[in-house]
N, C-alpha and C. Protein backbone atom coordinates (compact mmCIF):
# COMPACT_ATOMS: atom_id res chain seq x y z
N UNK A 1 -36.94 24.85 11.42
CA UNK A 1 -35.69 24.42 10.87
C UNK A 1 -35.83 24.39 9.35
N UNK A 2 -34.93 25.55 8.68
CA UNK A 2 -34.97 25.06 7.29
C UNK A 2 -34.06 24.13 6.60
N UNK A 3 -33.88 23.69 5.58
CA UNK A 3 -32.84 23.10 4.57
C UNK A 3 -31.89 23.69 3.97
N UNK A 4 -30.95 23.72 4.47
CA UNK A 4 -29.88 24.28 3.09
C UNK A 4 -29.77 24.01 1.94
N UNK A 5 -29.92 25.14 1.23
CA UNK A 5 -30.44 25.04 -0.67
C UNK A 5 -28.83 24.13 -1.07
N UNK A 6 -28.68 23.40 -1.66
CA UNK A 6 -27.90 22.67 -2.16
C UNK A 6 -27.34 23.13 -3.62
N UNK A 7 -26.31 23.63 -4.18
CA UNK A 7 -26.50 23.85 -5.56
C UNK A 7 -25.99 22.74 -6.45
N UNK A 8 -26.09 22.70 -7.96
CA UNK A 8 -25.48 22.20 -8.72
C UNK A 8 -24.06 21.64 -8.71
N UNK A 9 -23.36 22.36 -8.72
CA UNK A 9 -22.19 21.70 -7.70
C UNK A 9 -21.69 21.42 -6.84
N UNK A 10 -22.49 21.28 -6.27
CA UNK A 10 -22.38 20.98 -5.16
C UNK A 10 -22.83 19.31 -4.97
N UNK A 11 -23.75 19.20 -5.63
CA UNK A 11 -24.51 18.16 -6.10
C UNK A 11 -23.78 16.92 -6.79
N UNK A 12 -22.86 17.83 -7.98
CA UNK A 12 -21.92 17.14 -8.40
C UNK A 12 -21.12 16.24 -7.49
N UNK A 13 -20.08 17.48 -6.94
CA UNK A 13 -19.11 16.75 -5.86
C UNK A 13 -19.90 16.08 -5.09
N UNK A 14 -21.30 16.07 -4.56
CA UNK A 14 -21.28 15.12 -3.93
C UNK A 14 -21.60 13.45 -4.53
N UNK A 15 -22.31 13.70 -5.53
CA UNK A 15 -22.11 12.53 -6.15
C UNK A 15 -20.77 11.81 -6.50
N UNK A 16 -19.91 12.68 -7.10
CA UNK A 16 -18.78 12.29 -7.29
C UNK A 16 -17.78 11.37 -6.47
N UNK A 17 -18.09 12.29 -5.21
CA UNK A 17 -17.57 11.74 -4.02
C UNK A 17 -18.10 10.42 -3.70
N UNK A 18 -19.92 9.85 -3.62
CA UNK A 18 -19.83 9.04 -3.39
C UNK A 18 -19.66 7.82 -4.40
N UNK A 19 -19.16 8.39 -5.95
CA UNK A 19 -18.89 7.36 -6.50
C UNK A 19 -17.52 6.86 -5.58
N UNK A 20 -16.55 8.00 -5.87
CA UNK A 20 -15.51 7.43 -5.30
C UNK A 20 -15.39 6.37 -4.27
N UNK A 21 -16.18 7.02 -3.19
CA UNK A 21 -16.12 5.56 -1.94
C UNK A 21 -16.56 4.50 -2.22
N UNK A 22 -17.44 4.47 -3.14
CA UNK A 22 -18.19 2.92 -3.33
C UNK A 22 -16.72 2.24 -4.74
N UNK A 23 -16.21 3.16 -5.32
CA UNK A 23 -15.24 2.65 -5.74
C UNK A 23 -14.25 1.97 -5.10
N UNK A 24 -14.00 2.75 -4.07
CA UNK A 24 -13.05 2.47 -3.38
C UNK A 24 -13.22 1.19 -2.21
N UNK A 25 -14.61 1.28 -2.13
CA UNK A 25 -15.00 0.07 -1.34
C UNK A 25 -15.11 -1.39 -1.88
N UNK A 26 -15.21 -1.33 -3.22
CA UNK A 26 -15.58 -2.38 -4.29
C UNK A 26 -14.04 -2.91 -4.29
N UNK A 27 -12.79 -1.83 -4.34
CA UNK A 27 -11.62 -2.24 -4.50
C UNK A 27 -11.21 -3.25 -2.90
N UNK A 28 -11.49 -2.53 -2.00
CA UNK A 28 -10.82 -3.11 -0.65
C UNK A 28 -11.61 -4.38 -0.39
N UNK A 29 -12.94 -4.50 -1.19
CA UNK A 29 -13.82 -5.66 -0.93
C UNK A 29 -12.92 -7.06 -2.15
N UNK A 30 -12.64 -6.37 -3.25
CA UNK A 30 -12.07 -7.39 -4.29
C UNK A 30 -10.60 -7.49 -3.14
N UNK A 31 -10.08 -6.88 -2.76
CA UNK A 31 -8.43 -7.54 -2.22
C UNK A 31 -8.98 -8.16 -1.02
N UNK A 32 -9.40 -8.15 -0.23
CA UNK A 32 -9.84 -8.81 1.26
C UNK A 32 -10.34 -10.46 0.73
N UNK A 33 -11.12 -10.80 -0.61
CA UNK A 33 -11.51 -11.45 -1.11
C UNK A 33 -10.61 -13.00 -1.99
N UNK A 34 -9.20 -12.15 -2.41
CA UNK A 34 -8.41 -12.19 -2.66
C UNK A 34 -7.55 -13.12 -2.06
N UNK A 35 -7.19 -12.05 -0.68
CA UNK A 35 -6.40 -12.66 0.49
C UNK A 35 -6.84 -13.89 0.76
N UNK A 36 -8.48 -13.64 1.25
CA UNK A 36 -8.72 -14.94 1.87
C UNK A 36 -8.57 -16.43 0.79
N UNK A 37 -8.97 -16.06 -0.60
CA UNK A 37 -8.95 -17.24 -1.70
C UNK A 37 -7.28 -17.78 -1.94
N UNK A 38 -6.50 -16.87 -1.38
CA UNK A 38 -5.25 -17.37 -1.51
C UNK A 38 -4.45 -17.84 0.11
N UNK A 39 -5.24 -17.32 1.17
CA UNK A 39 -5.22 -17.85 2.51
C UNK A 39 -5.76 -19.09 2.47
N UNK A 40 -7.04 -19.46 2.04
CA UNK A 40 -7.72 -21.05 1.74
C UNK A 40 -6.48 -21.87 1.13
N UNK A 41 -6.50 -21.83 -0.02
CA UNK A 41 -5.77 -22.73 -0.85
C UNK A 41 -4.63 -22.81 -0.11
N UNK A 42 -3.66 -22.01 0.45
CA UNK A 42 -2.59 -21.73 1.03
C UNK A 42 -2.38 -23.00 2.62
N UNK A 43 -3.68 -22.42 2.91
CA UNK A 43 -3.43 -23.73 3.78
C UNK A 43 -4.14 -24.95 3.87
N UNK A 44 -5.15 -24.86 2.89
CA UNK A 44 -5.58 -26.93 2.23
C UNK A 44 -4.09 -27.41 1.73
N UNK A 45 -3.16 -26.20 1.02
CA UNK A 45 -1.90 -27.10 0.50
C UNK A 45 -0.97 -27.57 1.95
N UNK A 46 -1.01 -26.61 3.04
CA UNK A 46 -0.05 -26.96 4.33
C UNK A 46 -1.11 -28.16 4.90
N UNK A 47 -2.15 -28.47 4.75
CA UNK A 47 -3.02 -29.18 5.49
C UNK A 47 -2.73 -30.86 4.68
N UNK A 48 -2.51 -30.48 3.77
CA UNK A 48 -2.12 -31.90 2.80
C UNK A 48 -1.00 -31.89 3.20
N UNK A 49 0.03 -31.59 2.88
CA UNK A 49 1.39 -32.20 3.12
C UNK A 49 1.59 -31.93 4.22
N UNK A 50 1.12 -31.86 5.32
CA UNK A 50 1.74 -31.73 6.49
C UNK A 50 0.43 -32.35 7.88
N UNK A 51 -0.30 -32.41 7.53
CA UNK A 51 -1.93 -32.64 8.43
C UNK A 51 -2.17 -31.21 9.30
N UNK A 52 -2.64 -31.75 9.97
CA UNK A 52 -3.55 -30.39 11.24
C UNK A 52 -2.42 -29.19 11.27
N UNK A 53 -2.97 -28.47 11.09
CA UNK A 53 -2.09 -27.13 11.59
C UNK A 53 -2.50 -26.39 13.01
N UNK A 54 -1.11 -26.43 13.38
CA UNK A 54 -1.39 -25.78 14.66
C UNK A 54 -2.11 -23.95 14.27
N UNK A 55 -2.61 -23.99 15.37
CA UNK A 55 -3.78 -22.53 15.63
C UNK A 55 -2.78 -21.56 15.30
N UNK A 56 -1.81 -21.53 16.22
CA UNK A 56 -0.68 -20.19 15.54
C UNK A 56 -0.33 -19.96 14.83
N UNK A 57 -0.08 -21.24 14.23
CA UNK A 57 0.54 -21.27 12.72
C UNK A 57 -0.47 -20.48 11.75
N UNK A 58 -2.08 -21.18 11.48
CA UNK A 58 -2.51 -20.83 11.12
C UNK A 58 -2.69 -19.18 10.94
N UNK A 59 -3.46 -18.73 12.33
CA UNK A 59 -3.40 -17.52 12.59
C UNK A 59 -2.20 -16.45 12.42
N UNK A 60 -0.71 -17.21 12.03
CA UNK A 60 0.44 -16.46 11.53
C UNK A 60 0.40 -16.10 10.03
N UNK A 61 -0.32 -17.24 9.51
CA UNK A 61 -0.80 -17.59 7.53
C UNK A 61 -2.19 -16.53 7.66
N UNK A 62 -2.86 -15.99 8.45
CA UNK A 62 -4.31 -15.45 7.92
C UNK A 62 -3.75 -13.95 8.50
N UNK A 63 -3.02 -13.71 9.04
CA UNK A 63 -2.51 -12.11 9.56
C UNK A 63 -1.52 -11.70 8.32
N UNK A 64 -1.17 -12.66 7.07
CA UNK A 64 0.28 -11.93 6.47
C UNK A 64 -0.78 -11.40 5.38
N UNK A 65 -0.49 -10.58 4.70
CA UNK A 65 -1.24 -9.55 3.12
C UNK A 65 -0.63 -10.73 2.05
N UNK A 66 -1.49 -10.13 1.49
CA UNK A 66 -1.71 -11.30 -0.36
C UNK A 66 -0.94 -11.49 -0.56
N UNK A 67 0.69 -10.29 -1.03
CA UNK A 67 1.55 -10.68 -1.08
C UNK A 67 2.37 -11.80 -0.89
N UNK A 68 2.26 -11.85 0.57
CA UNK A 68 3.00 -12.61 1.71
C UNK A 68 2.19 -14.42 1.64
N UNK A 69 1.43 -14.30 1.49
CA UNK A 69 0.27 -15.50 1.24
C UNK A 69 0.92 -16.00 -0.28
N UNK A 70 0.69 -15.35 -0.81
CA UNK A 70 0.95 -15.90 -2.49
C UNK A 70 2.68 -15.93 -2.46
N UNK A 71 3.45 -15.77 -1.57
CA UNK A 71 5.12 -16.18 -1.32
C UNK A 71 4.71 -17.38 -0.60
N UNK A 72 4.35 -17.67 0.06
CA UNK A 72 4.81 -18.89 1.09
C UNK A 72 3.87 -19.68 0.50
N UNK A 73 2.51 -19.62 -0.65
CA UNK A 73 2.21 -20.99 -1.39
C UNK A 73 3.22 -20.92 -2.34
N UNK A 74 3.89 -20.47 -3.02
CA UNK A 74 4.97 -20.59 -3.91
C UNK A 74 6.29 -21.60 -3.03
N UNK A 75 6.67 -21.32 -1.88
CA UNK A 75 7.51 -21.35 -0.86
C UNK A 75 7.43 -22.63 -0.46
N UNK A 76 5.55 -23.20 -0.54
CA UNK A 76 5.36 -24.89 -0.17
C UNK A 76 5.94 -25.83 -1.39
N UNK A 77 6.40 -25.20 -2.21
CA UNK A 77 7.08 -26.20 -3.13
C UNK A 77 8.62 -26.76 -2.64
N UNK A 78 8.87 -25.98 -2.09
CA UNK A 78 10.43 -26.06 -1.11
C UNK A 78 10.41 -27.01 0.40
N UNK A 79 9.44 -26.35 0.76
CA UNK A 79 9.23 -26.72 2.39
C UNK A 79 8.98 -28.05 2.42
N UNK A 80 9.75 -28.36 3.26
CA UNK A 80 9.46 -30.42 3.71
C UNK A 80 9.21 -30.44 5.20
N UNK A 81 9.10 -29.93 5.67
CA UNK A 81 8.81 -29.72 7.26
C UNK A 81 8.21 -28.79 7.89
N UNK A 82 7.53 -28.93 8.66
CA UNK A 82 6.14 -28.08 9.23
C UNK A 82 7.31 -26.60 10.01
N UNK A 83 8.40 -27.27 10.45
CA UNK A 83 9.04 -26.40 11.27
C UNK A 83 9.87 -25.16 10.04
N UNK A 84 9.91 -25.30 9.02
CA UNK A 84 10.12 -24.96 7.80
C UNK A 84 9.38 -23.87 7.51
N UNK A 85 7.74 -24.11 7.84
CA UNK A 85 7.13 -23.00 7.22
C UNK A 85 7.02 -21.71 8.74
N UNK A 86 7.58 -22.39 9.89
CA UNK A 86 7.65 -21.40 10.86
C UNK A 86 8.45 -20.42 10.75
N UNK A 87 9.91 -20.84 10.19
CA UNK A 87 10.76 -20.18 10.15
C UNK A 87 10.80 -19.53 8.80
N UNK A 88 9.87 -19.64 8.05
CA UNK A 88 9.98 -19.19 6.67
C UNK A 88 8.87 -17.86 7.04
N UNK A 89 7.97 -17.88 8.10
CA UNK A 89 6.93 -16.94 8.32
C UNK A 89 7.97 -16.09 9.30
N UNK A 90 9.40 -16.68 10.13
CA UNK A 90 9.99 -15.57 11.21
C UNK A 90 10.32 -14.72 10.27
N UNK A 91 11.24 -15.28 9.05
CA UNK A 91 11.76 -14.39 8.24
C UNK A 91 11.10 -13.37 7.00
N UNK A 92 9.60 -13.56 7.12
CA UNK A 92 9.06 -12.74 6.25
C UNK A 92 7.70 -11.93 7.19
């Protein structure tokens, strides 16, 4: 079995390439990171004004994207009732 001679550019693109993925991995690792630091805070704030959170609830707050997380801690400034942030998660 021999090796396939590899050339110079070849070499390139492949480096290139794996900059890219590790770029790209560094990015999906900073937003996943993100989510969760704004999933935490998000619900120590529902856990204070409201006590225990039910499991669904929760698990409805850790399934939405950053976006959606960083609306409904904005959203706990409004909300006075636990049943509040249910219907604030039907509609978003």
């Amino acid at each position: 079995m021999s090796m396939r001679y590899v050339t110079s550019v070849e070499r390139i693109g492949i480096e290139k390439g794996r900059l890219l993925g590790l770029e790209k991995g560094l990015e999906q690792g900073l937003e996943q990171g993100r989510r969760h630091e704004a999933y935490e805070l998000t619900t120590r704030l529902l856990r204070h004004r409201f006590g225990l959170l039910p499991a669904d609830l929760s698990t409805r707050i850790e399934a939405l994207p950053l976006a959606e997380v960083e609306a409904l801690s904005e959203a706990l400034l409004d909300l006075t009732q636990l049943d509040e942030v249910s219907a604030w998660l039907d509609r978003h």
